[in-house]
Protein backbone atom coordinates (compact mmCIF):
# COMPACT_ATOMS: atom_id res chain seq x y z
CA UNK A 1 -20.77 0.39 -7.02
CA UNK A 2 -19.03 3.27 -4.97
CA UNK A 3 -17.52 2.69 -1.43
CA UNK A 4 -17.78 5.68 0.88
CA UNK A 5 -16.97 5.29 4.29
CA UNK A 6 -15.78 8.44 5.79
CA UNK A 7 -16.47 10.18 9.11
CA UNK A 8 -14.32 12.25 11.50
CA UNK A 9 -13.28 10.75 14.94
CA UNK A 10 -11.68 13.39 17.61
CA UNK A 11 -8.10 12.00 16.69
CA UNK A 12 -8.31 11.93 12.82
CA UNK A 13 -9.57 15.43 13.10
CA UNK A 14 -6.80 16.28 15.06
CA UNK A 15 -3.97 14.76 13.00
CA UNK A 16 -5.63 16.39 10.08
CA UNK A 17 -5.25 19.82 11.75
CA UNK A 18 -1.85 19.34 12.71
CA UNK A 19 -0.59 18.77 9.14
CA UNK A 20 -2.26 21.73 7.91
CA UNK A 21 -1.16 23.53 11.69
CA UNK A 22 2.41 22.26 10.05
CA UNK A 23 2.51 23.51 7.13
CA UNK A 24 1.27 26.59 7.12
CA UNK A 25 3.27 27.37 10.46
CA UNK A 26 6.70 26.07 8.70
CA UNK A 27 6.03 27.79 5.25
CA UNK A 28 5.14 31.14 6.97
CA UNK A 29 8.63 30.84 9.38
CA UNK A 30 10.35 32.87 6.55
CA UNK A 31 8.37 35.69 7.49
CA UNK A 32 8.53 35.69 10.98
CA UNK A 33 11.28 33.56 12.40
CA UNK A 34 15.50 34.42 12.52
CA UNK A 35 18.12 32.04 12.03
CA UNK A 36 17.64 28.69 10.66
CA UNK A 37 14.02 28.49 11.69
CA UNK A 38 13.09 30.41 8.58
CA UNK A 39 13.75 27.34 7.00
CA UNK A 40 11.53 25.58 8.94
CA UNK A 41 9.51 24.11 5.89
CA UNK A 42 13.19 22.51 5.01
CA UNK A 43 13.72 21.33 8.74
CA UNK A 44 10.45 19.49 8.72
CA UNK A 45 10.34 17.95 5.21
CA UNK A 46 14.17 16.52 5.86
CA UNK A 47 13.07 15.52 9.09
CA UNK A 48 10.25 13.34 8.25
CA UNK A 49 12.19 12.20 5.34
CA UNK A 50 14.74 10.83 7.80
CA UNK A 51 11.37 8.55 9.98
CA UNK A 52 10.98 7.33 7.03
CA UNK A 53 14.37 6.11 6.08
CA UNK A 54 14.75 5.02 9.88
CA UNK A 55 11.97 3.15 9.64
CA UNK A 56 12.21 1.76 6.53
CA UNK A 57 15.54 0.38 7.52
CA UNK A 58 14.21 -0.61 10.88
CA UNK A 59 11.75 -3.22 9.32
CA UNK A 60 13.91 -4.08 6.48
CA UNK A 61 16.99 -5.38 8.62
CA UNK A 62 15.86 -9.32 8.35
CA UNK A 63 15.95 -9.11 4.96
CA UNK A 64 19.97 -9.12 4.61
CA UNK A 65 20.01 -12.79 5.92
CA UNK A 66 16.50 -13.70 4.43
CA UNK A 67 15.81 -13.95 0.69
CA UNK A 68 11.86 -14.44 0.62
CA UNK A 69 10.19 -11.30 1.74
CA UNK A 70 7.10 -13.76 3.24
CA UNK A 71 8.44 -16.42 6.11
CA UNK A 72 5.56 -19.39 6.54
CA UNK A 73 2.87 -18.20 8.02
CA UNK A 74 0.47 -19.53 10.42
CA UNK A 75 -3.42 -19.84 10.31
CA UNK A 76 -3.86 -18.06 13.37
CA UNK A 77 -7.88 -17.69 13.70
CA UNK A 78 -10.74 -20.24 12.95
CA UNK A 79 -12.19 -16.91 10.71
CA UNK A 80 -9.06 -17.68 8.67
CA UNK A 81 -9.27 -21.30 8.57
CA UNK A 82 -12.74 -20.82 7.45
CA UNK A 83 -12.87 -18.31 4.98
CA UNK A 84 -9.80 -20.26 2.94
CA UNK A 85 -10.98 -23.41 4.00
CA UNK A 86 -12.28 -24.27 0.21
CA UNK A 87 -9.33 -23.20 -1.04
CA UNK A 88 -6.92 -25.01 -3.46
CA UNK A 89 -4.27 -22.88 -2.89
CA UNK A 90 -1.76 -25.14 -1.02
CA UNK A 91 -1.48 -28.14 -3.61
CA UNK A 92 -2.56 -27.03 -6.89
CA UNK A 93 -3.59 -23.34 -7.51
CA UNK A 94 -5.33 -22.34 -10.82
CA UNK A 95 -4.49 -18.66 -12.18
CA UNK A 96 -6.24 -16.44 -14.29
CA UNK A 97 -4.44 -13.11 -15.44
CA UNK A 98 -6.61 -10.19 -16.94
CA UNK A 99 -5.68 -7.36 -18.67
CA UNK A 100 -7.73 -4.26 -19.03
CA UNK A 101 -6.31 -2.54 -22.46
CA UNK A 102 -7.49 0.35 -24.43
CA UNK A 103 -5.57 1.61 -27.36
CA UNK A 104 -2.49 -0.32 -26.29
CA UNK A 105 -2.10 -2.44 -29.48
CA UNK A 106 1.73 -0.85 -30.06
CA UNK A 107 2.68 -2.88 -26.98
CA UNK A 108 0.23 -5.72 -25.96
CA UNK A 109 1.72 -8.62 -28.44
CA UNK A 110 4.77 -8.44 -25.79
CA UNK A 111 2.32 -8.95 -22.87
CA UNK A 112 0.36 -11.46 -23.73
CA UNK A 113 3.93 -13.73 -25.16
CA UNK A 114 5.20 -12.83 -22.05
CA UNK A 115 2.29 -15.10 -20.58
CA UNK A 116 2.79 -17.58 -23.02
CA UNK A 117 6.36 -17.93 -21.91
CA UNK A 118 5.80 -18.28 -18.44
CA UNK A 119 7.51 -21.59 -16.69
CA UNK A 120 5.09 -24.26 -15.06
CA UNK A 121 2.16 -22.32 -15.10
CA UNK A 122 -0.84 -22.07 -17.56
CA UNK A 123 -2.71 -19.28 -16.88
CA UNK A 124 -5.75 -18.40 -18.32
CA UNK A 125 -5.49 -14.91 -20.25
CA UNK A 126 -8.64 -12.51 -20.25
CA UNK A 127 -7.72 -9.49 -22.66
CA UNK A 128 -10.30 -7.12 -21.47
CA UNK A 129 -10.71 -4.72 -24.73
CA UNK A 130 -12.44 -1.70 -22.98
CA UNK A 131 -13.98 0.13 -26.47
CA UNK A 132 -10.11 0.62 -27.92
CA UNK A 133 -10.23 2.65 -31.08
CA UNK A 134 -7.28 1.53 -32.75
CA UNK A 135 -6.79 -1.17 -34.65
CA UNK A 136 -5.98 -3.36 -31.89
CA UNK A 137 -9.09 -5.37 -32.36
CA UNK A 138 -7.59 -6.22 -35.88
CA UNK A 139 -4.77 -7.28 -34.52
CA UNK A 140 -5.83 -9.62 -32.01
CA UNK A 141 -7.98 -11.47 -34.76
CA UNK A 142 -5.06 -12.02 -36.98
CA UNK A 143 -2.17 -12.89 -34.23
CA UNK A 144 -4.00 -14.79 -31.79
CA UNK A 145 -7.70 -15.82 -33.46
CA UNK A 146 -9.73 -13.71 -31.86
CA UNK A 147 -13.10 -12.16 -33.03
CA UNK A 148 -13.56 -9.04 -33.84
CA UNK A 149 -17.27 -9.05 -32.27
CA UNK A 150 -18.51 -8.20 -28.77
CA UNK A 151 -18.42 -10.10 -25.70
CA UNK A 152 -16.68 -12.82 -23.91
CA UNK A 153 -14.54 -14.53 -26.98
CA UNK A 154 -12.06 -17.82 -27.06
CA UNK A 155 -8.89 -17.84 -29.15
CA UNK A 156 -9.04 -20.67 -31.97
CA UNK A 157 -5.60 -20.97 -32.11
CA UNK A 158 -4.89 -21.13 -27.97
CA UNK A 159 -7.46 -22.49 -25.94
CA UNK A 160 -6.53 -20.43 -22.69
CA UNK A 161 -6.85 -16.97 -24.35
CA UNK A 162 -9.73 -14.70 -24.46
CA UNK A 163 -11.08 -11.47 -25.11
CA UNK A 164 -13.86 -9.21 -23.57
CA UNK A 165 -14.94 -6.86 -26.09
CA UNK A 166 -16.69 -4.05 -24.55
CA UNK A 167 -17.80 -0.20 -24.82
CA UNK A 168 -15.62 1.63 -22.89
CA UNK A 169 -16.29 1.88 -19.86
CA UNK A 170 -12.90 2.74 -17.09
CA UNK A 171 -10.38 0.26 -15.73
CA UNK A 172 -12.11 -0.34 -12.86
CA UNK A 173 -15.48 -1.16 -14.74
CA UNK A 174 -13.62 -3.37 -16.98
CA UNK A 175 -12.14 -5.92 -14.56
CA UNK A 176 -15.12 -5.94 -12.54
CA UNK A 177 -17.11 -7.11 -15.76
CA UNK A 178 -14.48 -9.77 -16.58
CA UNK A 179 -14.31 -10.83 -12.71
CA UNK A 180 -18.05 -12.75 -13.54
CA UNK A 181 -16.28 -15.14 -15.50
CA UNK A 182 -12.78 -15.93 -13.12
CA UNK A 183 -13.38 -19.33 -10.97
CA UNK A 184 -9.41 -19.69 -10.55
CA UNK A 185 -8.41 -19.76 -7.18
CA UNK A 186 -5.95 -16.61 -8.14
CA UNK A 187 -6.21 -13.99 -9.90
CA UNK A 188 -3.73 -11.22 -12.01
CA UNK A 189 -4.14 -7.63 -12.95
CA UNK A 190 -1.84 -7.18 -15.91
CA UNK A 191 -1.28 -3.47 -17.40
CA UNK A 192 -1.11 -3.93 -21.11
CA UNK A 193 2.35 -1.88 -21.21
CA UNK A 194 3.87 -4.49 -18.51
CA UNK A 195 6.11 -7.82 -19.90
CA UNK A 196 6.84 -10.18 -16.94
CA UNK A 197 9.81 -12.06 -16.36
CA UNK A 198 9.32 -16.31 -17.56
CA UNK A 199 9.11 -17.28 -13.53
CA UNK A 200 6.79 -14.12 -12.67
CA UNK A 201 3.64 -16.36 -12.19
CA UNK A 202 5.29 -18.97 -10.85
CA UNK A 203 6.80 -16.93 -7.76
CA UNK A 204 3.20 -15.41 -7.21
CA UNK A 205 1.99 -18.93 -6.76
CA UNK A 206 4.82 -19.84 -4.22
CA UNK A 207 4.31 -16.90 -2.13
CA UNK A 208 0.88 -18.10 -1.78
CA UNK A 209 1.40 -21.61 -1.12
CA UNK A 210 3.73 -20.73 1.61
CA UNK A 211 1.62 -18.02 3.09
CA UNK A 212 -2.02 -19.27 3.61
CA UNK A 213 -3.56 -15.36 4.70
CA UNK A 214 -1.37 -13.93 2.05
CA UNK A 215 -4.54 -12.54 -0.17
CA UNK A 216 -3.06 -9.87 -2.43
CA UNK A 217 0.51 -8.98 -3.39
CA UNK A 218 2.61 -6.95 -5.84
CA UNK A 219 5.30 -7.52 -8.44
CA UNK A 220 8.46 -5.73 -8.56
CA UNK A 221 8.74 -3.91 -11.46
CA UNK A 222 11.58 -1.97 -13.49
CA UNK A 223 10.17 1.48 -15.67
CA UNK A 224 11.50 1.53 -19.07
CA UNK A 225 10.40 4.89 -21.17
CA UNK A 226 9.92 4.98 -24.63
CA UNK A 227 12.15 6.89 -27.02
CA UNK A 228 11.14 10.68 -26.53
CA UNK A 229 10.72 12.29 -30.06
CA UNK A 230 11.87 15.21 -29.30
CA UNK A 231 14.57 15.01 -26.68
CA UNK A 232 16.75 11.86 -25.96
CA UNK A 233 17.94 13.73 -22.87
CA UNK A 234 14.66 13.92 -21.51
CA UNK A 235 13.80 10.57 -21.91
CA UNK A 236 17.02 9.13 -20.10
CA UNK A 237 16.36 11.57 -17.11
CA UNK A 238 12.81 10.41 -16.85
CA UNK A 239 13.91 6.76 -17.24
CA UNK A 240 16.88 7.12 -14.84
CA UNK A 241 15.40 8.68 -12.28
CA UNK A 242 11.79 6.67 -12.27
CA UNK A 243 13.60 3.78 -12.17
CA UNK A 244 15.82 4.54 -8.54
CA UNK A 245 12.51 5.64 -7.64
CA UNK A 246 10.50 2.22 -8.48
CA UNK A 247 13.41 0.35 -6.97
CA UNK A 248 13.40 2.48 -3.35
CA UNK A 249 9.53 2.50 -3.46
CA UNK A 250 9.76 -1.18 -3.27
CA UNK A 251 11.62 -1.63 -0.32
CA UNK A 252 9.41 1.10 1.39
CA UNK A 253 6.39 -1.64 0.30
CA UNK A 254 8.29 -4.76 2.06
CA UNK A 255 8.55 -2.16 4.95
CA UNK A 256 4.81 -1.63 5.32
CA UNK A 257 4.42 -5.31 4.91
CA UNK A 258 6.73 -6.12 7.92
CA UNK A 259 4.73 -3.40 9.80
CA UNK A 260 1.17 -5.30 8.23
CA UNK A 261 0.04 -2.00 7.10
CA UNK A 262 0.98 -2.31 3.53
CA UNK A 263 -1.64 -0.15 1.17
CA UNK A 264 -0.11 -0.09 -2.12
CA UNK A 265 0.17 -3.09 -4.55
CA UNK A 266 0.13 -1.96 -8.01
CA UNK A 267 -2.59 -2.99 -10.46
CA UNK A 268 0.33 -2.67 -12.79
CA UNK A 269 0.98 -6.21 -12.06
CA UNK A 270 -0.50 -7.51 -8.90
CA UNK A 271 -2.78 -10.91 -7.46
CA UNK A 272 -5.33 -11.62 -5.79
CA UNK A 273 -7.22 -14.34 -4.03
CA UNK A 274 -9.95 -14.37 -6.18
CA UNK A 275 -12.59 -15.14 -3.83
CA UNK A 276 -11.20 -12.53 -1.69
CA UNK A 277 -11.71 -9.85 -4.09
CA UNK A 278 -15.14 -11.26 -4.91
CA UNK A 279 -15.89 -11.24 -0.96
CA UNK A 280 -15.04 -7.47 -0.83
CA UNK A 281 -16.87 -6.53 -4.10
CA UNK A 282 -14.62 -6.16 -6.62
CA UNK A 283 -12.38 -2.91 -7.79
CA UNK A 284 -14.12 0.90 -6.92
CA UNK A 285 -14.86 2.39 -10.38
CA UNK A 286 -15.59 5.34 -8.68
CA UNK A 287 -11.91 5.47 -7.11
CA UNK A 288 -9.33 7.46 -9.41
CA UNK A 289 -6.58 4.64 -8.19
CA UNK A 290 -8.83 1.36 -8.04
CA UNK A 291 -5.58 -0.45 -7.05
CA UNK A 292 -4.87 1.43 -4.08
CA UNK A 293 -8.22 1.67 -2.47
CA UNK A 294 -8.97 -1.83 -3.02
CA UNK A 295 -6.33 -2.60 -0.50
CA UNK A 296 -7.95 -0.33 1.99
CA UNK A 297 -11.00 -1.96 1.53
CA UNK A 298 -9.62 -5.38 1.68
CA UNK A 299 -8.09 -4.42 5.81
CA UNK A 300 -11.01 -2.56 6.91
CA UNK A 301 -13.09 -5.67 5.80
CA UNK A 302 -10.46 -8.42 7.54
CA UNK A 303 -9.86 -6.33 11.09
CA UNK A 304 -13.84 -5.81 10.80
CA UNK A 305 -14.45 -9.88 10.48
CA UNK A 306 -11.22 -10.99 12.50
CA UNK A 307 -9.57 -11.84 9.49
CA UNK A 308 -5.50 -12.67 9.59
CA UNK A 309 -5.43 -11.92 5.97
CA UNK A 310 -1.78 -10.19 4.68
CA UNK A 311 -0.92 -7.43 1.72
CA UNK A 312 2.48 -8.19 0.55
CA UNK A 313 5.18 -7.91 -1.94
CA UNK A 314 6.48 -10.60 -4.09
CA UNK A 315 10.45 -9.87 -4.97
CA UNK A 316 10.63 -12.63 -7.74
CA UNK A 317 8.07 -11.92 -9.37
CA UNK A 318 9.94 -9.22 -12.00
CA UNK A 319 8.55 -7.29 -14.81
CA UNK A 320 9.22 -4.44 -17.00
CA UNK A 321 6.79 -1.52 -17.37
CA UNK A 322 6.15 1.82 -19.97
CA UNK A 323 6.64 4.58 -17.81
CA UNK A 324 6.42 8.40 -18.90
CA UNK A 325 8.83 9.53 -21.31
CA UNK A 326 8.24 13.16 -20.79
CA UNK A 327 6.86 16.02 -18.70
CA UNK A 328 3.53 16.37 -19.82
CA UNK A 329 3.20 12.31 -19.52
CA UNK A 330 4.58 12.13 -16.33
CA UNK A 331 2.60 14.93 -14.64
CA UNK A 332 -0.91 13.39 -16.02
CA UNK A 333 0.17 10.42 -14.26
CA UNK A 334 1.11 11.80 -10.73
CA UNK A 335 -1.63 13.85 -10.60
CA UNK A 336 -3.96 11.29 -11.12
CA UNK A 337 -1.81 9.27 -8.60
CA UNK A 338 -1.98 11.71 -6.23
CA UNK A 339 -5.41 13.04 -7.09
CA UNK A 340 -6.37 9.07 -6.37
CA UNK A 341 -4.21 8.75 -3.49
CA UNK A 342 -6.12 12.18 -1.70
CA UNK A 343 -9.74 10.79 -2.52
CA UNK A 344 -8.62 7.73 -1.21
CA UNK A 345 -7.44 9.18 2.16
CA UNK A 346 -10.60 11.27 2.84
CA UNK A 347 -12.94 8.44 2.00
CA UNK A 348 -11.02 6.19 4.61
CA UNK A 349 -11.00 9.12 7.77
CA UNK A 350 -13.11 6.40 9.90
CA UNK A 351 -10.01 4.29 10.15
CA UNK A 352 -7.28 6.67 10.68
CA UNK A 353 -5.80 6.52 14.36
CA UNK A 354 -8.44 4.33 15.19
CA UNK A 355 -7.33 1.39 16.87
CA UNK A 356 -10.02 -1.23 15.46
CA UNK A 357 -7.85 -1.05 11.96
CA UNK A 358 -4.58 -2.33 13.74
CA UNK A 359 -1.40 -0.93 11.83
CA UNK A 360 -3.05 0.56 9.34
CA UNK A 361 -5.26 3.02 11.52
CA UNK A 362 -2.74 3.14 14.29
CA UNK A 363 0.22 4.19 11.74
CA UNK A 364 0.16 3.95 7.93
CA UNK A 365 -2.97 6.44 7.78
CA UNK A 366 -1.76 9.03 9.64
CA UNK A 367 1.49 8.97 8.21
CA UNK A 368 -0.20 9.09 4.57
CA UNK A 369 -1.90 12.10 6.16
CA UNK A 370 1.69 13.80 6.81
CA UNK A 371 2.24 12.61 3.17
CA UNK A 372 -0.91 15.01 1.86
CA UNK A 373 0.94 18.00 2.61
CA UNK A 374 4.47 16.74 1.18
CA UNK A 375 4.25 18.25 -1.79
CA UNK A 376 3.78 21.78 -0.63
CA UNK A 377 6.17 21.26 2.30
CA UNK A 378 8.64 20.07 0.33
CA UNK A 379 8.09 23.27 -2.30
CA UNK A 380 8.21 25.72 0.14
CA UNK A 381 11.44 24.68 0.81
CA UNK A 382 13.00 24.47 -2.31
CA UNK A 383 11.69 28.15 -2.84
CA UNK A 384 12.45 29.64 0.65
CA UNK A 385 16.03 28.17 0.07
CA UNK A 386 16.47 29.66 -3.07
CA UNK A 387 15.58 32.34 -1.77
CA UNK A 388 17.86 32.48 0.98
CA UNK A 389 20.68 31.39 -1.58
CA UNK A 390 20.01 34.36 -3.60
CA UNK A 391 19.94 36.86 -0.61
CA UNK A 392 22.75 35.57 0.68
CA UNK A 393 25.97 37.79 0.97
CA UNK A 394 29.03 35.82 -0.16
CA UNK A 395 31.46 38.20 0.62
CA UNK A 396 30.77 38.16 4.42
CA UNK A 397 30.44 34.72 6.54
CA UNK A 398 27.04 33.51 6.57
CA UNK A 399 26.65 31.10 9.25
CA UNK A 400 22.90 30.29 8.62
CA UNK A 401 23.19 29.29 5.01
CA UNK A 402 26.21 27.40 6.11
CA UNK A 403 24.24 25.24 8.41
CA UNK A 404 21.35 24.38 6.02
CA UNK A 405 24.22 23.32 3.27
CA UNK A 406 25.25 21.36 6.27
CA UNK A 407 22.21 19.60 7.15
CA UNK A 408 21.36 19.29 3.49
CA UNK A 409 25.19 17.55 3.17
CA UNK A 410 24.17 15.11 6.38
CA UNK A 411 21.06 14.12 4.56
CA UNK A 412 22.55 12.85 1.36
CA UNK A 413 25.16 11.18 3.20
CA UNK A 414 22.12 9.27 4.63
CA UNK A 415 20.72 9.16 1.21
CA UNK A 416 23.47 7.55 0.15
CA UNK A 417 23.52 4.83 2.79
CA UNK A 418 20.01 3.86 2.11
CA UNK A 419 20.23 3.73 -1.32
CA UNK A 420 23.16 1.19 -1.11
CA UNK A 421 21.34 -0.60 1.06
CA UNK A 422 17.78 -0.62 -0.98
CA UNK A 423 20.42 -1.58 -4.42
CA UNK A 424 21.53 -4.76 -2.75
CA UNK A 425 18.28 -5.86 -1.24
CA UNK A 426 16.44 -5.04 -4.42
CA UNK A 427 19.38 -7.22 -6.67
CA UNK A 428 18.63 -10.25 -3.61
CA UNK A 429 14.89 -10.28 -4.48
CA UNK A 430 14.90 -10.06 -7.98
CA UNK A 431 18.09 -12.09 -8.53
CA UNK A 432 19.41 -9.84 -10.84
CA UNK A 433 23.37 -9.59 -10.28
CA UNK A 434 24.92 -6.14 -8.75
CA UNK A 435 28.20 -4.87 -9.60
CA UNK A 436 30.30 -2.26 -8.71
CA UNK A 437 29.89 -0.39 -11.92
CA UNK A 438 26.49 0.48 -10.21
CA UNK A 439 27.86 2.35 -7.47
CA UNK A 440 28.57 5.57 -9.70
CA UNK A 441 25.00 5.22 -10.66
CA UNK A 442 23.71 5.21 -7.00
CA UNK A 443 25.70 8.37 -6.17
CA UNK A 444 25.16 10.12 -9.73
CA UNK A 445 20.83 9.76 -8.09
CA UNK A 446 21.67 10.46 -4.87
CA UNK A 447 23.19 13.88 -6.22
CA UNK A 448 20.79 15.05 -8.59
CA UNK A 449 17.58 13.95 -7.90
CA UNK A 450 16.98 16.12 -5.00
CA UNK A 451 17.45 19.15 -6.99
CA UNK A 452 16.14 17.58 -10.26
CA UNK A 453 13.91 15.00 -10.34
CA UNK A 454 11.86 15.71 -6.33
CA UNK A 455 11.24 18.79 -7.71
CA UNK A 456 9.25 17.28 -10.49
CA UNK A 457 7.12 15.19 -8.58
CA UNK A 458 6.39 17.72 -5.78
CA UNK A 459 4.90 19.80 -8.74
CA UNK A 460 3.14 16.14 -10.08
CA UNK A 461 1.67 16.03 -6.81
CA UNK A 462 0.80 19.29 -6.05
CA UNK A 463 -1.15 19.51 -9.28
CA UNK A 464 -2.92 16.17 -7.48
CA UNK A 465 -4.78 18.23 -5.22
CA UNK A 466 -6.51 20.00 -8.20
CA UNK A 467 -7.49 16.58 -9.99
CA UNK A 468 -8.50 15.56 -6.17
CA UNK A 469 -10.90 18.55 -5.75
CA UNK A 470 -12.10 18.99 -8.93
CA UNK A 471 -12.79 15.21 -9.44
CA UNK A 472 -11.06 14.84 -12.72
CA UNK A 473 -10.73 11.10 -13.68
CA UNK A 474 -9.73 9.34 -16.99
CA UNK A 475 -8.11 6.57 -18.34
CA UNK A 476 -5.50 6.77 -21.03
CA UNK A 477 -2.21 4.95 -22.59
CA UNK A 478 0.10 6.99 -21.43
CA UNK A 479 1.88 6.72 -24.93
CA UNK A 480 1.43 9.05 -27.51
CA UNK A 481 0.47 6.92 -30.42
């Protein structure tokens, strides 16, 4: 099953000139251009950092006086009313939660108690085994009754636990083979590596009840690394840093959602409508970030049928996940990410600025398009700056360099205001209490990471557009075991 879809309009092709026209016009300023202007790469990548903060903070202003990222929403079209119409969603929703794992046996006990503890809600677990080689086969026959052979198998000791044994065969592959067997009316993706919160499930389900054309949302979730063997002070920048970064990437998600142009919800821990996802054919195993292209699929396939259905972001529903511990870890990961992210663009060019797709093709695609070249916009800069910095003749005024550090000052002063703002909204949603000892923390991130931790991903993601062209795709626990 592969989705392809891509074709060029007159505007897409445009747009997709520009960026290029963009970068290679700011990155080449150095060269050319006097003054400030031969930082022009630096100019740019601040100023569409700033948009985005703007606009981020534009469609997250409700949210100070209102908890619940979702309000009650209406059935607004008889498509709507139809398509849920058979639905059990409103009274008494069944859940299923699967979990595609290979090789994670040093961390899926946690999950699946996790489940177990959940408050008023009794999901049914599918452990998707997708041809691990460790011994985590042996260890779900001896914790939780379950067979060692192949196939679909039931727990003797819980009733609502199972296991697909399978040869390997991707992520994707492996939750489309245990979707066959879901008849909930909701469904859960579950990393292995994740451990959600007792009232996780339960705030999925209320999301949904109050929001009939809700039909897929994300958890909010907190990285926690693993201790690095050979540097503790790796692992606590990786974990500091990545977790500022989950907590800001949220509130650009409840953003997007305001806007109805939300295209991320992470498979880490994520639901679905089930017949939804059955409707639009399941997860892409030909897709390096199944997660993220499902979501495309699932609004070219509502604006297509006149479909009100909504992408959102569910605040309560909290979990902790294994995140990258080191550098090698971490830039597999965002350069599949970004890899994923690239193929995903190019196979969706039919929808960018093209009206039909509402939000989504009028702004979210384009913008991810702007997004494509980040990573070597944002480079340039660091480099032509250092550059500058080490050309620079201390002795003597230099008015130019003073101007940059000026802009650069402005910026994190902005920084600084939006991450105060995206502490306290993200502390609202997930309940967890903020104090002021946190503060020091905000600024200590709002300091460093532009120099430290930015840097790092730019390189992630610039390495993305080598996994993106040469097709590179695998699936791996990102622990070293």
């Amino acid at each position: 099953m592969a989705f392809h879809h891509s074709s060029l309009n007159l505007l897409s092709t445009f747009i997709m000139l520009l960026c290029l026209m963009l970068f290679v016009l700011s990155a080449g300023a150095w060269w050319f251009l006097d003054g400030i202007w031969a930082w022009s790469a630096g100019l740019f990548y601040l100023a569409y950092d700033v948009w985005l903060i703007f606009f981020v903070l534009f469609q997250t202003r409700h949210l100070a006086t209102q908890r619940h990222i979702f309000p009650f929403a209406k059935i607004t079209t008889q498509n709507s009313i139809q398509t849920l119409a058979h639905s059990t969603i409103i009274n008494n929703p069944t859940i299923s939660v699967l979990i595609p794992a290979r090789n994670e046996s040093l961390i899926l006990p946690k999950c699946i108690e996790a489940l177990f503890a959940q408050q008023d809600v009794k999901a049914k677990i599918y452990i998707i085994d997708d041809g691990s080689t460790d011994h985590s086969a042996q260890l779900l026959e001896q914790k939780y009754g379950l067979a060692t052979s192949q196939g679909l198998i039931q727990s003797t000791l819980r009733q609502n636990l199972f296991v697909l044994r399978q040869a390997s065969q991707g992520k994707a592959k492996a939750l489309n083979s245990a979707l066959s067997y879901i008849d909930s009316d909701l469904m859960v993706t579950l990393d292995a590596d994740t451990v959600i919160a007792p009232n996780a499930l339960q705030a999925f389900i209320t999301d949904f009840q109050n929001s009939p054309n809700l039909v897929a949302s994300g958890g909010v979730l907190k990285p926690v690394c693993r201790p690095n063997r050979f540097s503790r002070l790796v692992n606590c920048f990786f974990e500091f840093f990545q977790q500022f970064e989950y907590i800001f990437s949220f509130l650009s998600r409840a953003a997007c959602y305001k806007a109805n142009a939300l295209l991320l919800v992470s498979g880490a821990f994520a639901i679905y409508r089930t017949e939804v996802l059955k409707q639009v054919g399941g997860f892409d195993p030909d897709s390096m970030v199944e997660d993220y292209e499902l979501n495309h699929r699932i609004y070219r396939y509502a604006l297509e049928h006149d479909l009100d259905w909504t992408v959102g972001i569910t605040g309560q529903a909290y979990g902790v996940t294994d995140a990258p511990n080191g550098f090698k870890a971490f830039f597999h990961q965002r350069k599949r990410w970004f890899g994923g992210f690239l193929q995903t663009q190019f196979a969706y060019l039919d929808m960018m600025a093209n009206h039909k797709y509402g939000a989504v093709g009028r702004l979210m695609l384009p913008m991810k398009m702007f997004d494509a070249i980040q990573p070597f916009l944002g480079l340039s800069a660091f480099i032509i700056l250092g550059i500058l910095i080490f050309q620079a003749d201390f002795t003597q005024p230099n008015p130019v360099l003073y101007a940059i550090l000026l802009i650069i000052l402005g910026k994190m002063t902005l920084d600084l205001v939006y991450h105060c703002w995206g502490m306290w909204l993200y502390h609202r949603w997930t309940e967890i209490s903020l104090s002021w000892k946190d503060f020091p923390a905000i600024l200590c991130a709002t300091i460093f990471a532009p120099f430290t931790f930015q840097i790092v991903k730019l390189m992630g993601a610039a390495l993305g557009w080598w996994v993106f062209l040469t097709n590179q795709k695998n699936w791996r626990a990102q622990r070293e075991l």
